[in-house]
PDB file of N, CA and C in Angstrom:
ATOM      1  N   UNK A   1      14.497 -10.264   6.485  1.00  0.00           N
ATOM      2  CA  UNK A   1      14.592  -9.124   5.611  1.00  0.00           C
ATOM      3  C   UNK A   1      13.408  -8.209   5.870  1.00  0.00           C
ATOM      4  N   UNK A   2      13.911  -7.132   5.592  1.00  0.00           N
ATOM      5  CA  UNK A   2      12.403  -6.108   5.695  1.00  0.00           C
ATOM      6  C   UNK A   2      12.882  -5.254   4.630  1.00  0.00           C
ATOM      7  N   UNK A   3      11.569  -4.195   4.131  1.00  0.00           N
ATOM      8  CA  UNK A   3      11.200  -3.117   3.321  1.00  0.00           C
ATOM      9  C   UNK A   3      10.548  -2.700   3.860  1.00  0.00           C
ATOM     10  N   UNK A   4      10.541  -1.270   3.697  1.00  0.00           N
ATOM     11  CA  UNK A   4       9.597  -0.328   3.923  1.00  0.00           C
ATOM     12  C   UNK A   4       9.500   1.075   3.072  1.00  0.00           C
ATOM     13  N   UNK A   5       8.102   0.792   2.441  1.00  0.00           N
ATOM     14  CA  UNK A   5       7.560   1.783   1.237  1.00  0.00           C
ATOM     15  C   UNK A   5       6.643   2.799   1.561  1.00  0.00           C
ATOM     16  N   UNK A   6       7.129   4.157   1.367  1.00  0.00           N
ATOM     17  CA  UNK A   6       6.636   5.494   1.932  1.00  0.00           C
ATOM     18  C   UNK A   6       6.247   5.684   0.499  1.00  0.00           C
ATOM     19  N   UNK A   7       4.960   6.323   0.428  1.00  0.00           N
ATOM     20  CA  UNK A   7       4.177   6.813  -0.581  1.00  0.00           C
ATOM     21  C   UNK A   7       3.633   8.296  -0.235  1.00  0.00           C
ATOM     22  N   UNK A   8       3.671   8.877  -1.002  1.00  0.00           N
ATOM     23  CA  UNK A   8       3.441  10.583  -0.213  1.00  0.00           C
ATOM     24  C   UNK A   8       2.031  10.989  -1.465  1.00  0.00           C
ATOM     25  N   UNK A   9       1.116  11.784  -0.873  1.00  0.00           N
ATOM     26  CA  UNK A   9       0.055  12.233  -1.985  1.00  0.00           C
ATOM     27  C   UNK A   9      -0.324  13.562  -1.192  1.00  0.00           C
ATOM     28  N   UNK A  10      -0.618  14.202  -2.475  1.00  0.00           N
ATOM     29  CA  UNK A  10      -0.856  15.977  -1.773  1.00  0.00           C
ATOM     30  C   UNK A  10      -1.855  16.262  -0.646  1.00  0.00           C
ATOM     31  N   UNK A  11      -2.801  15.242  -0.463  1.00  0.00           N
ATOM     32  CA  UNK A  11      -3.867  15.637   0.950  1.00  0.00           C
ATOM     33  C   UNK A  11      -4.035  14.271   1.607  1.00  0.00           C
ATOM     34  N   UNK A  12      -4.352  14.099   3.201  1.00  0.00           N
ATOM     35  CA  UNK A  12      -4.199  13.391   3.937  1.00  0.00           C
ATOM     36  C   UNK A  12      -5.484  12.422   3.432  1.00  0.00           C
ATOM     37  N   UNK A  13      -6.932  12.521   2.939  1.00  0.00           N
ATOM     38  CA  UNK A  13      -7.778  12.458   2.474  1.00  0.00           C
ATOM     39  C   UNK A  13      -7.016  10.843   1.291  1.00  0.00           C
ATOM     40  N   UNK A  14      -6.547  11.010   0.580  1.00  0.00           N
ATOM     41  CA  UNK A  14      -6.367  10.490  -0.880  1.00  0.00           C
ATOM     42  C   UNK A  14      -4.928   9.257  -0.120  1.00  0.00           C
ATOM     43  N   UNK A  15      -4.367   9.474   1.130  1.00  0.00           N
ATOM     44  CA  UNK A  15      -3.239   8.827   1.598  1.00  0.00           C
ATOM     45  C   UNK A  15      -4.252   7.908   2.577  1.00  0.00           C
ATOM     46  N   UNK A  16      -5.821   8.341   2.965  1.00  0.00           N
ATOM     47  CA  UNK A  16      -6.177   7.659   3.934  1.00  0.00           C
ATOM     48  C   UNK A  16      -6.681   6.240   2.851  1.00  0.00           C
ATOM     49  N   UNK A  17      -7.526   6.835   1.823  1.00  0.00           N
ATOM     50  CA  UNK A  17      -8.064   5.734   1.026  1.00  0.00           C
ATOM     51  C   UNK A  17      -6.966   4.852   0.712  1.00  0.00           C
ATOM     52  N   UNK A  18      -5.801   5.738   0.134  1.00  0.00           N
ATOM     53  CA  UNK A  18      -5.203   4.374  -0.497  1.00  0.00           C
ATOM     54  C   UNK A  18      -4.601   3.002   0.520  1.00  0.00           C
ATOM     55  N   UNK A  19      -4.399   4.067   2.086  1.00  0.00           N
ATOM     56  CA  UNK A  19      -3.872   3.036   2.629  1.00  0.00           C
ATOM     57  C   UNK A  19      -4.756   1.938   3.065  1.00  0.00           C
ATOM     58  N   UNK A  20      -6.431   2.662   3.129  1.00  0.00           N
ATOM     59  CA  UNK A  20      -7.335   1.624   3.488  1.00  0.00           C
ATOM     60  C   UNK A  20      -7.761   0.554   2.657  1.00  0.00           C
ATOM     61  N   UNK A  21      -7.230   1.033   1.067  1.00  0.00           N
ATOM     62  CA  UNK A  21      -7.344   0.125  -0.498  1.00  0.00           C
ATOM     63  C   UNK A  21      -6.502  -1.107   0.166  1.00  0.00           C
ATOM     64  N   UNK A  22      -5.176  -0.728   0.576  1.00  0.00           N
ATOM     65  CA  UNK A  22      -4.052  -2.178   0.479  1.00  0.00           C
ATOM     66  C   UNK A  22      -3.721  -2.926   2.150  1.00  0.00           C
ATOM     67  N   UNK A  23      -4.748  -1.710   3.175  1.00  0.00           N
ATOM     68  CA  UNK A  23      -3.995  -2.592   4.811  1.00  0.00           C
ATOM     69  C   UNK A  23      -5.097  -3.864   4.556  1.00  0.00           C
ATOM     70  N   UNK A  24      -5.956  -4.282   3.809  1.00  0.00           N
ATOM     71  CA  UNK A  24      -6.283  -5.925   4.164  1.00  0.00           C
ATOM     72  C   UNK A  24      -4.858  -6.971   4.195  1.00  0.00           C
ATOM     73  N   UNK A  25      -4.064  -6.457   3.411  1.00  0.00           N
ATOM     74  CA  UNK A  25      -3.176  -7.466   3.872  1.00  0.00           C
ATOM     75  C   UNK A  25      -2.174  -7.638   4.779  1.00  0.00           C
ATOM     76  N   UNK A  26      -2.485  -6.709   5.718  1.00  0.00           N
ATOM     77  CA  UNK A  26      -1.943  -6.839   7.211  1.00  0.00           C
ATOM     78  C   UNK A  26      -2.569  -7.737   7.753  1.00  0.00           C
ATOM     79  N   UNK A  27      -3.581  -8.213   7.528  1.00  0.00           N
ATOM     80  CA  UNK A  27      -4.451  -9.696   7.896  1.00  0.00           C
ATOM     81  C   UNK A  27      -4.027 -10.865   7.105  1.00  0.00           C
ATOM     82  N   UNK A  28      -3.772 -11.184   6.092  1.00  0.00           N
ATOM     83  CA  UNK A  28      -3.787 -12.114   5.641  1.00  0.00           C
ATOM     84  C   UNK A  28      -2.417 -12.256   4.679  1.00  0.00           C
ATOM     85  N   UNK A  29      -1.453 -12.860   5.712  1.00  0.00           N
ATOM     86  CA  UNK A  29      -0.338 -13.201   5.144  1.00  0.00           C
ATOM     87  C   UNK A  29      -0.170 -14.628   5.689  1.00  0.00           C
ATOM     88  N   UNK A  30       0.974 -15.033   4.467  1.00  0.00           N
ATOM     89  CA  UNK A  30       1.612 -16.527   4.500  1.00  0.00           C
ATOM     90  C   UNK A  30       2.570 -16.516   6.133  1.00  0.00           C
ATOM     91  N   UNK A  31       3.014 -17.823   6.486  1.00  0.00           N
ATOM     92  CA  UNK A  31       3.525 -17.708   7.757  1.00  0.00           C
ATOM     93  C   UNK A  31       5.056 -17.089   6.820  1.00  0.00           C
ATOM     94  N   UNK A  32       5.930 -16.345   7.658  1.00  0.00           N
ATOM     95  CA  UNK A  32       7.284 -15.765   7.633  1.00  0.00           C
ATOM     96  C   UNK A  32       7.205 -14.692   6.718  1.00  0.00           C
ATOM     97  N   UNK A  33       5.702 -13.872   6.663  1.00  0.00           N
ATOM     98  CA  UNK A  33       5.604 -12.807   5.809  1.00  0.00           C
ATOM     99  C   UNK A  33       4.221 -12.375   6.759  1.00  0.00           C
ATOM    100  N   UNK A  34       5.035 -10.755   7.014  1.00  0.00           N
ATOM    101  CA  UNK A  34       3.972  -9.591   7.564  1.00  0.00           C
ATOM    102  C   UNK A  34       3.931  -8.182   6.985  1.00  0.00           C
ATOM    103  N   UNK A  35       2.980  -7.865   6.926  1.00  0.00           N
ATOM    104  CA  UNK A  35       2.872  -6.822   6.152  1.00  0.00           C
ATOM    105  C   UNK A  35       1.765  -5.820   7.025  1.00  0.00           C
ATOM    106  N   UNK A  36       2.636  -4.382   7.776  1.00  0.00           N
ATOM    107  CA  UNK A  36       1.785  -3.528   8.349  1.00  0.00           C
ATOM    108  C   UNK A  36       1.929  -1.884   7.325  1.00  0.00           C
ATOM    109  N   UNK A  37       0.722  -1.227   7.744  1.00  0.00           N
ATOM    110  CA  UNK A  37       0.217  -0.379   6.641  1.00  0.00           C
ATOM    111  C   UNK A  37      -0.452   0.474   7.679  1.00  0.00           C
ATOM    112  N   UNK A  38       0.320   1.637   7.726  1.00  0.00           N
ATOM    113  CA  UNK A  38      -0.198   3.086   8.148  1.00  0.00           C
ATOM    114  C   UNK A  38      -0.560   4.435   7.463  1.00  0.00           C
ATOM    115  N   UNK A  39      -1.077   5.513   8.065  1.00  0.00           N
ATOM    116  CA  UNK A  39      -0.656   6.776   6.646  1.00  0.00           C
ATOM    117  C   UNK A  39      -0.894   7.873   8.155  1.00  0.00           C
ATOM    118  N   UNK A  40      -0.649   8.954   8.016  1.00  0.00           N
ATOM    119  CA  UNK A  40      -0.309  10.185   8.501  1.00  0.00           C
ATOM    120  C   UNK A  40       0.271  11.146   7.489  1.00  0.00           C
ATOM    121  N   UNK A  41      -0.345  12.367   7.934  1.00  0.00           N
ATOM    122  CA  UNK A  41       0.613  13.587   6.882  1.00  0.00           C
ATOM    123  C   UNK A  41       0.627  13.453   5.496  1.00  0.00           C
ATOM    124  N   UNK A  42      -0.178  12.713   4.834  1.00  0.00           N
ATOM    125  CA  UNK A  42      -0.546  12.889   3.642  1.00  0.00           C
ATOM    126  C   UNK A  42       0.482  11.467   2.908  1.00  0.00           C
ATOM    127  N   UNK A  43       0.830  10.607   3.887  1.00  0.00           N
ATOM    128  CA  UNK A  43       2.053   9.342   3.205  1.00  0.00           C
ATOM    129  C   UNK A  43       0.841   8.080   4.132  1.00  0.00           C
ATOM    130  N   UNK A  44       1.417   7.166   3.174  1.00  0.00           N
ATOM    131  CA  UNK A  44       1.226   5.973   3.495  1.00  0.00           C
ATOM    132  C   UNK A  44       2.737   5.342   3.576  1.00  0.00           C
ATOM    133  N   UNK A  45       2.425   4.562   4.798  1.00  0.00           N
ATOM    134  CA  UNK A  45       4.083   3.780   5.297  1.00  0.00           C
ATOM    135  C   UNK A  45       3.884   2.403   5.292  1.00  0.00           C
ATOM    136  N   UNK A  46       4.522   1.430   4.236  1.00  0.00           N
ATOM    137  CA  UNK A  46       3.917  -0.400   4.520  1.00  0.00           C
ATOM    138  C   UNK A  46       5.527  -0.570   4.996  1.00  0.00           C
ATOM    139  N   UNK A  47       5.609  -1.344   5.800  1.00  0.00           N
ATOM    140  CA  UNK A  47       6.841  -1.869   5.892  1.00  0.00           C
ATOM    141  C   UNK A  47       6.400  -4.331   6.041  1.00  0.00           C
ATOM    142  N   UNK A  48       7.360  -4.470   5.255  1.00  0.00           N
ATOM    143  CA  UNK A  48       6.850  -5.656   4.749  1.00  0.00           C
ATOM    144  C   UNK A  48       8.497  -6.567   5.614  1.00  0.00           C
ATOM    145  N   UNK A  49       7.956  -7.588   6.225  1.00  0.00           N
ATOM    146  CA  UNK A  49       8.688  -8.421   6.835  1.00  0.00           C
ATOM    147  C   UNK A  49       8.931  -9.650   6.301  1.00  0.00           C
ATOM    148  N   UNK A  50      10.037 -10.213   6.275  1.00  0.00           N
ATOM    149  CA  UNK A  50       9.741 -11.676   5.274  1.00  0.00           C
ATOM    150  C   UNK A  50      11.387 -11.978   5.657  1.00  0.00           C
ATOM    151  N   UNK A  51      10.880 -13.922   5.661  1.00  0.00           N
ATOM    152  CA  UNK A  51      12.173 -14.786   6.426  1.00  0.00           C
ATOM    153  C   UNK A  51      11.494 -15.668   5.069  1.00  0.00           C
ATOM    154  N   UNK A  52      11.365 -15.775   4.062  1.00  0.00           N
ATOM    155  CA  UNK A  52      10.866 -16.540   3.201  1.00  0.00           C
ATOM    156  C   UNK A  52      11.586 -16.294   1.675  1.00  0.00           C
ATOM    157  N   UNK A  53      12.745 -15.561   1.707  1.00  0.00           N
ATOM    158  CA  UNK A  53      13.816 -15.387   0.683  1.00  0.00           C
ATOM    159  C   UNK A  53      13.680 -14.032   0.338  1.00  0.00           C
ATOM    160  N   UNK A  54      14.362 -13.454  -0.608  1.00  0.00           N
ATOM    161  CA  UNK A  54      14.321 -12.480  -1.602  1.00  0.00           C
ATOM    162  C   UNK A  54      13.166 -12.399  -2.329  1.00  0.00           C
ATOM    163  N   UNK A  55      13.146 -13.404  -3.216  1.00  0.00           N
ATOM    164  CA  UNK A  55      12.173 -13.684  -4.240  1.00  0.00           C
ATOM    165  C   UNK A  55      10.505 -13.154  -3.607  1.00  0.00           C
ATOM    166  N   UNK A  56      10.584 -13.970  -2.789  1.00  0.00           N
ATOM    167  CA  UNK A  56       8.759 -13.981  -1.901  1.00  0.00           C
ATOM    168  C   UNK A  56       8.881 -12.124  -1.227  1.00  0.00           C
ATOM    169  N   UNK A  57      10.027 -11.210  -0.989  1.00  0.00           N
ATOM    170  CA  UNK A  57      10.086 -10.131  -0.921  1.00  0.00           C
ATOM    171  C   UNK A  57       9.150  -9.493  -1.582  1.00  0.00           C
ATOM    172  N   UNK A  58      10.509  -9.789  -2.997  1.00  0.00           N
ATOM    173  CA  UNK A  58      10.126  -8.827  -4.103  1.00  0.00           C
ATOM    174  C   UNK A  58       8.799  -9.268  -4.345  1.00  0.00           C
ATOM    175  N   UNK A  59       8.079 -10.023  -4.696  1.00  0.00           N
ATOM    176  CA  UNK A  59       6.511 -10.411  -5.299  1.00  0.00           C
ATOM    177  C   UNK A  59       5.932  -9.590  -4.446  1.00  0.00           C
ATOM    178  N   UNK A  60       5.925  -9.656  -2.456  1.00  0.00           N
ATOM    179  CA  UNK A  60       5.026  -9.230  -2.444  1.00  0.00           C
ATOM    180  C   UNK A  60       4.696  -7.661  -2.112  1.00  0.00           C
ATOM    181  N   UNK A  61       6.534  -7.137  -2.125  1.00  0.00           N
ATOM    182  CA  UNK A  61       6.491  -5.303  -2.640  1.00  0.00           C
ATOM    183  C   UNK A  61       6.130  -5.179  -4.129  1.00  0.00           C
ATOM    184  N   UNK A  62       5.871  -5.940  -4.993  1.00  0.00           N
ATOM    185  CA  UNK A  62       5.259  -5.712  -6.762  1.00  0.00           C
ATOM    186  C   UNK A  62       4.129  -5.739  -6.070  1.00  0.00           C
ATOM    187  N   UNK A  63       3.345  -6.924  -5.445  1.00  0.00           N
ATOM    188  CA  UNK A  63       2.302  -7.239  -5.510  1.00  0.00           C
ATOM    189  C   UNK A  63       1.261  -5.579  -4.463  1.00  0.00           C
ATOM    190  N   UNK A  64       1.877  -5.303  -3.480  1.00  0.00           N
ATOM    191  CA  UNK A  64       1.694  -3.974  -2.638  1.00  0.00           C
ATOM    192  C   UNK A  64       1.338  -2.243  -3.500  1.00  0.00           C
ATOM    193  N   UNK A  65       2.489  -2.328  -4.334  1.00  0.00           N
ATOM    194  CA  UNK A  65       2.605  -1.266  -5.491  1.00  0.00           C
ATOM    195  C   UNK A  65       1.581  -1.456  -6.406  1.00  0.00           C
ATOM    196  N   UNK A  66       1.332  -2.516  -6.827  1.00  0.00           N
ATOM    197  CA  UNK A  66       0.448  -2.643  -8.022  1.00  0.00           C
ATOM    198  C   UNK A  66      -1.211  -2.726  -7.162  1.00  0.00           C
ATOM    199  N   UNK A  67      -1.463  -3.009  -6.190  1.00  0.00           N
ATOM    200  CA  UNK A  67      -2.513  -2.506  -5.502  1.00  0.00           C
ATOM    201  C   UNK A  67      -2.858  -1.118  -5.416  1.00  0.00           C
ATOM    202  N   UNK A  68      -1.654  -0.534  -4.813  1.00  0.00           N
ATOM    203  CA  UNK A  68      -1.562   0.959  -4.525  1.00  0.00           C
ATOM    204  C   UNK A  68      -1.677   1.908  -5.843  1.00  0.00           C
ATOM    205  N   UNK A  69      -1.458   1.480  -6.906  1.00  0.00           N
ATOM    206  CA  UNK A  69      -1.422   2.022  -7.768  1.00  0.00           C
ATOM    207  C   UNK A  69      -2.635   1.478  -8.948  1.00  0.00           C
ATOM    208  N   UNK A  70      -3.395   0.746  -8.533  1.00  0.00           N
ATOM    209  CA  UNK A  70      -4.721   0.732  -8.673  1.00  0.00           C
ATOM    210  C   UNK A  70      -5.863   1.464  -8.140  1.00  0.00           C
ATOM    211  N   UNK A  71      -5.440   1.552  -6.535  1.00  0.00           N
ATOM    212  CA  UNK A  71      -6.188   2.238  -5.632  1.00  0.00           C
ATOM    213  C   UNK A  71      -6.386   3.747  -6.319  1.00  0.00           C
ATOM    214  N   UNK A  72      -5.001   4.235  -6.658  1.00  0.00           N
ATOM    215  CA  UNK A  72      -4.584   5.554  -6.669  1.00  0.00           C
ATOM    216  C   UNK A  72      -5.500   5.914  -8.712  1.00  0.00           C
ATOM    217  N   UNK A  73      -5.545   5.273  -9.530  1.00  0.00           N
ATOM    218  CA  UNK A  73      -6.106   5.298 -10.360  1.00  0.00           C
ATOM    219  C   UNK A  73      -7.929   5.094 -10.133  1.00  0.00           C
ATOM    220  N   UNK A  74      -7.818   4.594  -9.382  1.00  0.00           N
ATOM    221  CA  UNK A  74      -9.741   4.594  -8.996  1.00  0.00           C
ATOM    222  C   UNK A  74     -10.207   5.724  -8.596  1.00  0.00           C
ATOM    223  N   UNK A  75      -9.203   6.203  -7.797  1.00  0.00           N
ATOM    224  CA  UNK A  75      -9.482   7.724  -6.674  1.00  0.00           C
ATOM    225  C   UNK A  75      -9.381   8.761  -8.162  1.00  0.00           C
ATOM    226  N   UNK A  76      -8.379   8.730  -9.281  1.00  0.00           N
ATOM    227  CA  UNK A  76      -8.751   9.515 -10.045  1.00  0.00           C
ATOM    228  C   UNK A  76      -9.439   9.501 -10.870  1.00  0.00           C
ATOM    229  N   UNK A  77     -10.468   8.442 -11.350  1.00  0.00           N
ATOM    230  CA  UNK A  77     -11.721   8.065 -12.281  1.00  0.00           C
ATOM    231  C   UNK A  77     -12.476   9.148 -11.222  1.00  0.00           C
ATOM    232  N   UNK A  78     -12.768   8.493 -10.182  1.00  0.00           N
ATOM    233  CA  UNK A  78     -13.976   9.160  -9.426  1.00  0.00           C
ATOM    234  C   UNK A  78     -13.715  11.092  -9.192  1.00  0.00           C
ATOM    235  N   UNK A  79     -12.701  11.078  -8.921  1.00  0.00           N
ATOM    236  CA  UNK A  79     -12.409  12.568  -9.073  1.00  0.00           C
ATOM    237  C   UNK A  79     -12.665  13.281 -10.655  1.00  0.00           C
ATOM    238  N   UNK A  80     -12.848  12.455 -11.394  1.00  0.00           N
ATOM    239  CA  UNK A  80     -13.393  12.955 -12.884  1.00  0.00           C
ATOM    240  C   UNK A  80     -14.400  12.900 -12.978  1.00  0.00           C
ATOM    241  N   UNK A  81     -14.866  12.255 -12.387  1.00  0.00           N
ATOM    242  CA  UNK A  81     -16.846  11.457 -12.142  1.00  0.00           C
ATOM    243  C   UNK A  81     -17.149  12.767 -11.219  1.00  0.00           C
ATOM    244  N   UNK A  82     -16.795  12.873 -10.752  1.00  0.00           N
ATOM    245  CA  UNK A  82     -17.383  14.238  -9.119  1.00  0.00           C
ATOM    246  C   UNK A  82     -16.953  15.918 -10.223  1.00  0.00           C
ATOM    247  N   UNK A  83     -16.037  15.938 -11.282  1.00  0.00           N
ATOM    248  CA  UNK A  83     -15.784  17.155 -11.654  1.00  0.00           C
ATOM    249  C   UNK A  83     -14.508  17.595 -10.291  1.00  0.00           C
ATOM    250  N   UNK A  84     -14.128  17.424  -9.872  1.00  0.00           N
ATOM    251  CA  UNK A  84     -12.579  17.851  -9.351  1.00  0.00           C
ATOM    252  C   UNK A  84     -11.619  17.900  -9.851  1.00  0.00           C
TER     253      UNK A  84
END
């Protein structure tokens, strides 16, 4: 099975952090689960590989999103912290 999750943000800047927040886990996956993580053009692209069911999918596209969307809440504390 595969997924692949395109995330788009208004400047290439804010798509580089987040993708650099969540590609550690292009290193460190279970065996029959890979997970690669790019960004260009202002998107981040994960596409997630898995021979380990449905279930172990879905956890670890929740588990991807809920990173990314941590990342993406830090970047806007600090953008309140800087006055932007």
């Amino acid at each position: 099975m595969e997924a692949q999750i395109v995330l788009e943000y208004e400047d290439k800047k804010t798509a580089l952090a987040v993708a650099s927040a969540i590609s550690p886990d292009n290193f460190r996956t279970p065996t029959g689960l890979s997970i690669e993580t790019c960004h260009a053009d202002g998107k981040v692209a994960t596409t997630v590989r898995c021979t380990r069911g449905i279930p172990s999918l879905t956890a670890t596209i929740d588990d991807l999103l809920f990173c990314a969307s941590t990342a993406e809440k830090v970047l806007q504390a600090v953008k309140k912290l800087e006055g932007v």
